[in-house]
Protein backbone atom coordinates (compact mmCIF):
# COMPACT_ATOMS: atom_id res chain seq x y z
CA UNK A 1 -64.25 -23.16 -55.43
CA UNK A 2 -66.87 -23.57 -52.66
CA UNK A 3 -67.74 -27.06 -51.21
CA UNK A 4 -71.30 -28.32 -50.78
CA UNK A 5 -71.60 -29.27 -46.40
CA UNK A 6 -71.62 -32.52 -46.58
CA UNK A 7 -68.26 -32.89 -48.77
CA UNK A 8 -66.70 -30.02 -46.41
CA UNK A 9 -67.32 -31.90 -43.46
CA UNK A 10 -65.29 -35.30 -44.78
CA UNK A 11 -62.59 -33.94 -45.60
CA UNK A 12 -59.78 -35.52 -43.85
CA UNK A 13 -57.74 -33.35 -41.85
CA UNK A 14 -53.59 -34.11 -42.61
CA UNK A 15 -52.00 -35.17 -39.21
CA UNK A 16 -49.59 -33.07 -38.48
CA UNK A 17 -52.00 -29.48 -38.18
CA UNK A 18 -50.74 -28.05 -35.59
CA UNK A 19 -46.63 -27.69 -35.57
CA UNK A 20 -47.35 -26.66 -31.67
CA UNK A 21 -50.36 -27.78 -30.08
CA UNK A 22 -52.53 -26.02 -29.63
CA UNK A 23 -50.57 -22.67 -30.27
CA UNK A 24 -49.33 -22.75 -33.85
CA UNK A 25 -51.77 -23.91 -36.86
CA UNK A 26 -50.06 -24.67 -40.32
CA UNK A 27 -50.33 -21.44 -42.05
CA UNK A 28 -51.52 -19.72 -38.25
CA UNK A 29 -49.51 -17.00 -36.46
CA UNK A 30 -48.34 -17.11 -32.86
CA UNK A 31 -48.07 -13.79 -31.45
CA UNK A 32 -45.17 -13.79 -28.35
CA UNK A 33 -45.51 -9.88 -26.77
CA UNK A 34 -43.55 -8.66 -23.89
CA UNK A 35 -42.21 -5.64 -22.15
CA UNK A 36 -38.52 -4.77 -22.92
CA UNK A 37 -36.10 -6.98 -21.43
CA UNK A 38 -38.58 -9.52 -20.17
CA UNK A 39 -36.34 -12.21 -22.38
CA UNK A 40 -38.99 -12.59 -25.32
CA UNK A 41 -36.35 -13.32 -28.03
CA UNK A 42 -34.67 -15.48 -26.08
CA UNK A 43 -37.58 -17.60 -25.70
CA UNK A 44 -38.56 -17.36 -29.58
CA UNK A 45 -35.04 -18.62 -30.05
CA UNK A 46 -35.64 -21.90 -27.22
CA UNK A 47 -38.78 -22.07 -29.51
CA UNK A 48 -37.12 -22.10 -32.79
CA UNK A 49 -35.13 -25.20 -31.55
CA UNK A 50 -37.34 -26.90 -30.29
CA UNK A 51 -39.70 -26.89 -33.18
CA UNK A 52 -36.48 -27.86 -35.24
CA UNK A 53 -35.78 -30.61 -32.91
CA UNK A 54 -39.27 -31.42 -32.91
CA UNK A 55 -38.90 -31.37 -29.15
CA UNK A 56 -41.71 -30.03 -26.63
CA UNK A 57 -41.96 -26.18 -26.78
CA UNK A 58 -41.59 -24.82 -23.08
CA UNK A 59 -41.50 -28.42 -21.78
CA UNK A 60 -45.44 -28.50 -22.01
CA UNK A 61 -46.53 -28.16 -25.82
CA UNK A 62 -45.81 -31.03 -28.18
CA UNK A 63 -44.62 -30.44 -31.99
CA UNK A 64 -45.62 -32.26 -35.19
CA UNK A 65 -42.02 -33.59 -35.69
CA UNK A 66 -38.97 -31.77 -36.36
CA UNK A 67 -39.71 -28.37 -38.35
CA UNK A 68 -37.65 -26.23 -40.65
CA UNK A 69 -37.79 -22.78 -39.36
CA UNK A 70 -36.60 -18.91 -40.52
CA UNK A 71 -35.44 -16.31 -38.25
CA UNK A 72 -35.24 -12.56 -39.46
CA UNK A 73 -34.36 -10.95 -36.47
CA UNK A 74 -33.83 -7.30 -36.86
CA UNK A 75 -33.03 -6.10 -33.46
CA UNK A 76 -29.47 -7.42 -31.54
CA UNK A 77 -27.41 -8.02 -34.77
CA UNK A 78 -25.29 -11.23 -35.80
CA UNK A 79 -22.42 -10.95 -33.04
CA UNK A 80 -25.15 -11.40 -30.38
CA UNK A 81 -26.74 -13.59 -31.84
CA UNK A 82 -24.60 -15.94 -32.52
CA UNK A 83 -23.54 -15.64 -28.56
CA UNK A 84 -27.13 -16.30 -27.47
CA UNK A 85 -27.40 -19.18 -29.89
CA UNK A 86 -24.04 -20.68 -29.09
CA UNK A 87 -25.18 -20.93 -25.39
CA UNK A 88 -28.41 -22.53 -25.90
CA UNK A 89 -26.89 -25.01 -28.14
CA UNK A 90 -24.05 -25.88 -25.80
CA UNK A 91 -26.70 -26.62 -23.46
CA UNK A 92 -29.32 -28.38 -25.64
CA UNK A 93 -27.09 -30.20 -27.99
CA UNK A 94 -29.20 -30.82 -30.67
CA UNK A 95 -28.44 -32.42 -33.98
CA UNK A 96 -31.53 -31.62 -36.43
CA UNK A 97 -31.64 -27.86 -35.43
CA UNK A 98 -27.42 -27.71 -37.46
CA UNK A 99 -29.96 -28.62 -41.06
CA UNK A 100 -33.17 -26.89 -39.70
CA UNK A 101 -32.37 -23.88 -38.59
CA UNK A 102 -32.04 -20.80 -41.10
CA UNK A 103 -31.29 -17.20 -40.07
CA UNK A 104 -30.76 -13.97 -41.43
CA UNK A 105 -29.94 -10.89 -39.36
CA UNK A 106 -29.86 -7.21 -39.53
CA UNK A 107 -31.35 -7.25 -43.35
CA UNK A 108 -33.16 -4.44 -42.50
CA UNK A 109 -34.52 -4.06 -46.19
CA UNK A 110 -36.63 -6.77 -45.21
CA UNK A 111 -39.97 -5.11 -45.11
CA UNK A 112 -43.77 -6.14 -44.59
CA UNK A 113 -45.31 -2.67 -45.48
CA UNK A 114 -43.27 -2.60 -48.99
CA UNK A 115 -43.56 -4.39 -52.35
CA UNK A 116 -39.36 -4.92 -52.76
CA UNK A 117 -39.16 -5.69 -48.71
CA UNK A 118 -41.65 -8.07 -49.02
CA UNK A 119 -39.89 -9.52 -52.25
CA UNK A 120 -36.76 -9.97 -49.88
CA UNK A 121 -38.18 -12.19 -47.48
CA UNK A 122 -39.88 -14.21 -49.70
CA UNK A 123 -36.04 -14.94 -51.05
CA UNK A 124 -34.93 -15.62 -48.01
CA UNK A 125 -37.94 -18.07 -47.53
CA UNK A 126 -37.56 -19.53 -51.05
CA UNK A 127 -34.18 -20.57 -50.12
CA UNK A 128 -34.99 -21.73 -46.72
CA UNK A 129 -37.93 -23.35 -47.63
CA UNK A 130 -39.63 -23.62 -43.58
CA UNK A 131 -42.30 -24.25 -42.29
CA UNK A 132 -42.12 -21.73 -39.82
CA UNK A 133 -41.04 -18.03 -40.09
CA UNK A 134 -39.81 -16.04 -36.47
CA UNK A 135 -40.18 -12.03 -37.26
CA UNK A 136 -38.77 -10.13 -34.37
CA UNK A 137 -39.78 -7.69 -33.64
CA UNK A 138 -42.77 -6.82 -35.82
CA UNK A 139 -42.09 -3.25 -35.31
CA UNK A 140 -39.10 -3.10 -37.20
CA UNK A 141 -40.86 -5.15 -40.58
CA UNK A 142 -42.85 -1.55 -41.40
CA UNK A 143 -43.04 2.15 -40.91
CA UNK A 144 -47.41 2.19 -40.84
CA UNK A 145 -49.38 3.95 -37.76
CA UNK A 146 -49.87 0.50 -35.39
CA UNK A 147 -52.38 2.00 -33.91
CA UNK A 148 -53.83 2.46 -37.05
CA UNK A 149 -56.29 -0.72 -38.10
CA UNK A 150 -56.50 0.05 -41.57
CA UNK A 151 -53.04 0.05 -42.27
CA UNK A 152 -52.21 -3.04 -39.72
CA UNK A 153 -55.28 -5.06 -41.76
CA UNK A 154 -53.46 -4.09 -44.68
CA UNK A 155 -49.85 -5.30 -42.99
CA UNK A 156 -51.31 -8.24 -41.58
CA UNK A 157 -53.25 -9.12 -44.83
CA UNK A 158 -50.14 -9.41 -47.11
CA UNK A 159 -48.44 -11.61 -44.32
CA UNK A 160 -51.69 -13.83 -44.92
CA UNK A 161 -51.43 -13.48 -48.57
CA UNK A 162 -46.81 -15.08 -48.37
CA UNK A 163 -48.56 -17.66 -45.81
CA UNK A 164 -50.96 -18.71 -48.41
CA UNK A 165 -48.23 -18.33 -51.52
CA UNK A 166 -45.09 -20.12 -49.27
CA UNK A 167 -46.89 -22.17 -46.69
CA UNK A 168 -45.53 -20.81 -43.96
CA UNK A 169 -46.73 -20.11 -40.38
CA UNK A 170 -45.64 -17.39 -38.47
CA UNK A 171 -43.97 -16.13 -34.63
CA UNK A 172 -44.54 -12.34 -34.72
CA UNK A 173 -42.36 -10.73 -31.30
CA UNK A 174 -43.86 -7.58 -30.59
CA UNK A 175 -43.75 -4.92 -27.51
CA UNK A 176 -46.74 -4.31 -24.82
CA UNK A 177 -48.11 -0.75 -24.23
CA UNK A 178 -48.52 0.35 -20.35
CA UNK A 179 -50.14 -0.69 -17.93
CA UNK A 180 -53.27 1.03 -16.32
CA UNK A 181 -56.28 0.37 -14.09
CA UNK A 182 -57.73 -1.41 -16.51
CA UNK A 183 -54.68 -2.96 -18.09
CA UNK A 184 -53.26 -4.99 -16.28
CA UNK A 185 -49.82 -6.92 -16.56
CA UNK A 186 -51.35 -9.80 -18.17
CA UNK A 187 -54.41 -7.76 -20.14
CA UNK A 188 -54.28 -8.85 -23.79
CA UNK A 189 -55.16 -4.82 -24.15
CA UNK A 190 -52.01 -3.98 -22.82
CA UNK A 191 -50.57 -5.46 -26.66
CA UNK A 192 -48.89 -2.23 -28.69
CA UNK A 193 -50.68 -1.21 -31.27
CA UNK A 194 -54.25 -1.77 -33.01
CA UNK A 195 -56.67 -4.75 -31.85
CA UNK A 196 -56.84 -6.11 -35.21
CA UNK A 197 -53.35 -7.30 -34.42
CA UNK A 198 -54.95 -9.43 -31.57
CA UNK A 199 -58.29 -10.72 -33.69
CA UNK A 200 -56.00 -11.61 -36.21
CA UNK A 201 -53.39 -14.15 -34.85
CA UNK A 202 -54.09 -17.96 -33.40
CA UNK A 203 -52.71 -17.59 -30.57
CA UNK A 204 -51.42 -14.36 -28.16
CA UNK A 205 -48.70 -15.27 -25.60
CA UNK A 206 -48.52 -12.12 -22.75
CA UNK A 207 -44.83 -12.28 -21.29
CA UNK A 208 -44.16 -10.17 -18.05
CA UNK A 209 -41.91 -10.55 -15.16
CA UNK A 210 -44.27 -10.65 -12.04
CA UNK A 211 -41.67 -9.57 -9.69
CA UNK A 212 -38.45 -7.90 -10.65
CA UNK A 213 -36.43 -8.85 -7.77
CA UNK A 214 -36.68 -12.68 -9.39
CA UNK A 215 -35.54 -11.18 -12.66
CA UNK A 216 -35.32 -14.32 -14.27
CA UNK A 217 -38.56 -15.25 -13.82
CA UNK A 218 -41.37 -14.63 -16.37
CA UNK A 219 -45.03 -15.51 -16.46
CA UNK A 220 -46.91 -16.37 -19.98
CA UNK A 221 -50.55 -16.35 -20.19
CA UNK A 222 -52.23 -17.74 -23.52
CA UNK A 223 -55.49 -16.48 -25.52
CA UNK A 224 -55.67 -18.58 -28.37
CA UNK A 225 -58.66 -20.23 -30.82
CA UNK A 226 -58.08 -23.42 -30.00
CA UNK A 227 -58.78 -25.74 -26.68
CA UNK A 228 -56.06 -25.30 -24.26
CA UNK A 229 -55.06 -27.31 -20.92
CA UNK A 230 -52.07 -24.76 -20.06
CA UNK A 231 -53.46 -21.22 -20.87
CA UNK A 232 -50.65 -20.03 -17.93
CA UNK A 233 -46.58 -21.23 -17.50
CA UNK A 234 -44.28 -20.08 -14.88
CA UNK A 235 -40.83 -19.81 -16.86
CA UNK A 236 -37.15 -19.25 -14.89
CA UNK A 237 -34.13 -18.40 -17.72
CA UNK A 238 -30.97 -19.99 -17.23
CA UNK A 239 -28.52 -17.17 -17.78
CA UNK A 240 -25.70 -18.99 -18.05
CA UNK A 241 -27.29 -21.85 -20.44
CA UNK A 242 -29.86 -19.48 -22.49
CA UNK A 243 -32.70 -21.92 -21.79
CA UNK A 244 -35.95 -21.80 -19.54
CA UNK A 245 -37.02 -24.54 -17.17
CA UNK A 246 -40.66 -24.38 -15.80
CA UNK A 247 -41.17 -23.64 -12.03
């Protein structure tokens, strides 16, 4: 139903919008890209607890309270998995993330591009029930063209449409092409696939290592709808720990 101006404008906006400000709406999608190896599910997974914490993301973005939050990771399989999270939480030792945190790995049925994939995640989220959903990597929810935008509009538009139906916002991990004269490291251009991925999402975070002989360093620059103070971080990982401190 459409709203007359001057009833739109009054409405009162919930606090609580943003789970991470200003990155992550209610209902928005964070989009964290990265070459191979530059530790991008690692830091969805520092991330995931500290939205479930409700602790600050990166030790610079603040979160709406502590969050319930999904994770259908597709890529490293349960045995890592539960080695990378058993480090972090050694280190972190949280107590909301043991309720808040739900995760499913390997379910490789789970599928954006089809109607019984998509039926298997929203399972997974009816049982979970979060406010947040992690996919990683986006590559392995589909078998479309990316560079396609017609079928990624399509892909992106259902992911809209379980948003809507669950209320649910989203982490999409997803690979960067290469680099060229005119894409640089940091060049929102150098993200895989079509641009509507990039028009579509709240907020892109580009991941790269600026100098592989610190190779647990990472940069992060930000492009995102909203007003930011910290568009760029300066992350080291903790190899031992599984965590990132800022430098």
């Amino acid at each position: 139903m459409a709203t007359v101006f001057k009833s739109f404008i009054t409405q009162v906006i919930k606090p609580g919008y943003f789970y991470i400000k200003p990155l992550l709406p209610r209902k928005g999608k964070l989009l964290l890209a990265a070459d191979p190896k530059a530790f991008k599910s690692m830091l969805a997974l520092n991330i995931a607890y500290s939205l479930c914490e409700g602790s600050l993301v990166m030790d610079t973005f603040p979160v709406s309270g502590p969050k319930r939050v999904l994770l259908i990771e597709q890529e490293v399989g349960p045995e890592r998995l539960v080695q990378r999270l058993t480090d972090i939480h050694g280190e972190r030792k949280g107590t909301k993330v043991l309720d808040n945190f739900w995760i499913t790995s390997r379910d490789l049925d789970c599928r954006l591009d089809t109607k019984s994939g998509r039926g298997l995640i929203a399972s997974h989220i009816e049982e979970a029930k979060p406010h947040v959903v992690i996919f990683d990597p986006l590559a392995n929810f589909h078998h479309i063209d990316e560079n396609s935008n017609s079928e990624m509009k399509v892909l992106l538009s259902e992911l809209t449409q379980m948003q809507e139906t669950y209320d649910f916002a989203s982490i999409i991990i997803h690979h960067m092409g290469k680099t060229s004269e005119h894409r640089t490291l940091s060049s929102p251009e150098r993200l895989r696939g079509a641009g509507v991925l990039f028009a579509d999402v709240d907020t892109l975070a580009v991941i790269w290592k600026p100098d592989f002989r610190q190779r647990n360093n990472i940069s992060i620059r930000f492009a995102t709808r909203s007003p930011i103070d910290q568009d760029f971080l300066k992350l080291e990982f903790q190899e031992k720990e599984g965590t990132f401190k800022r430098v």
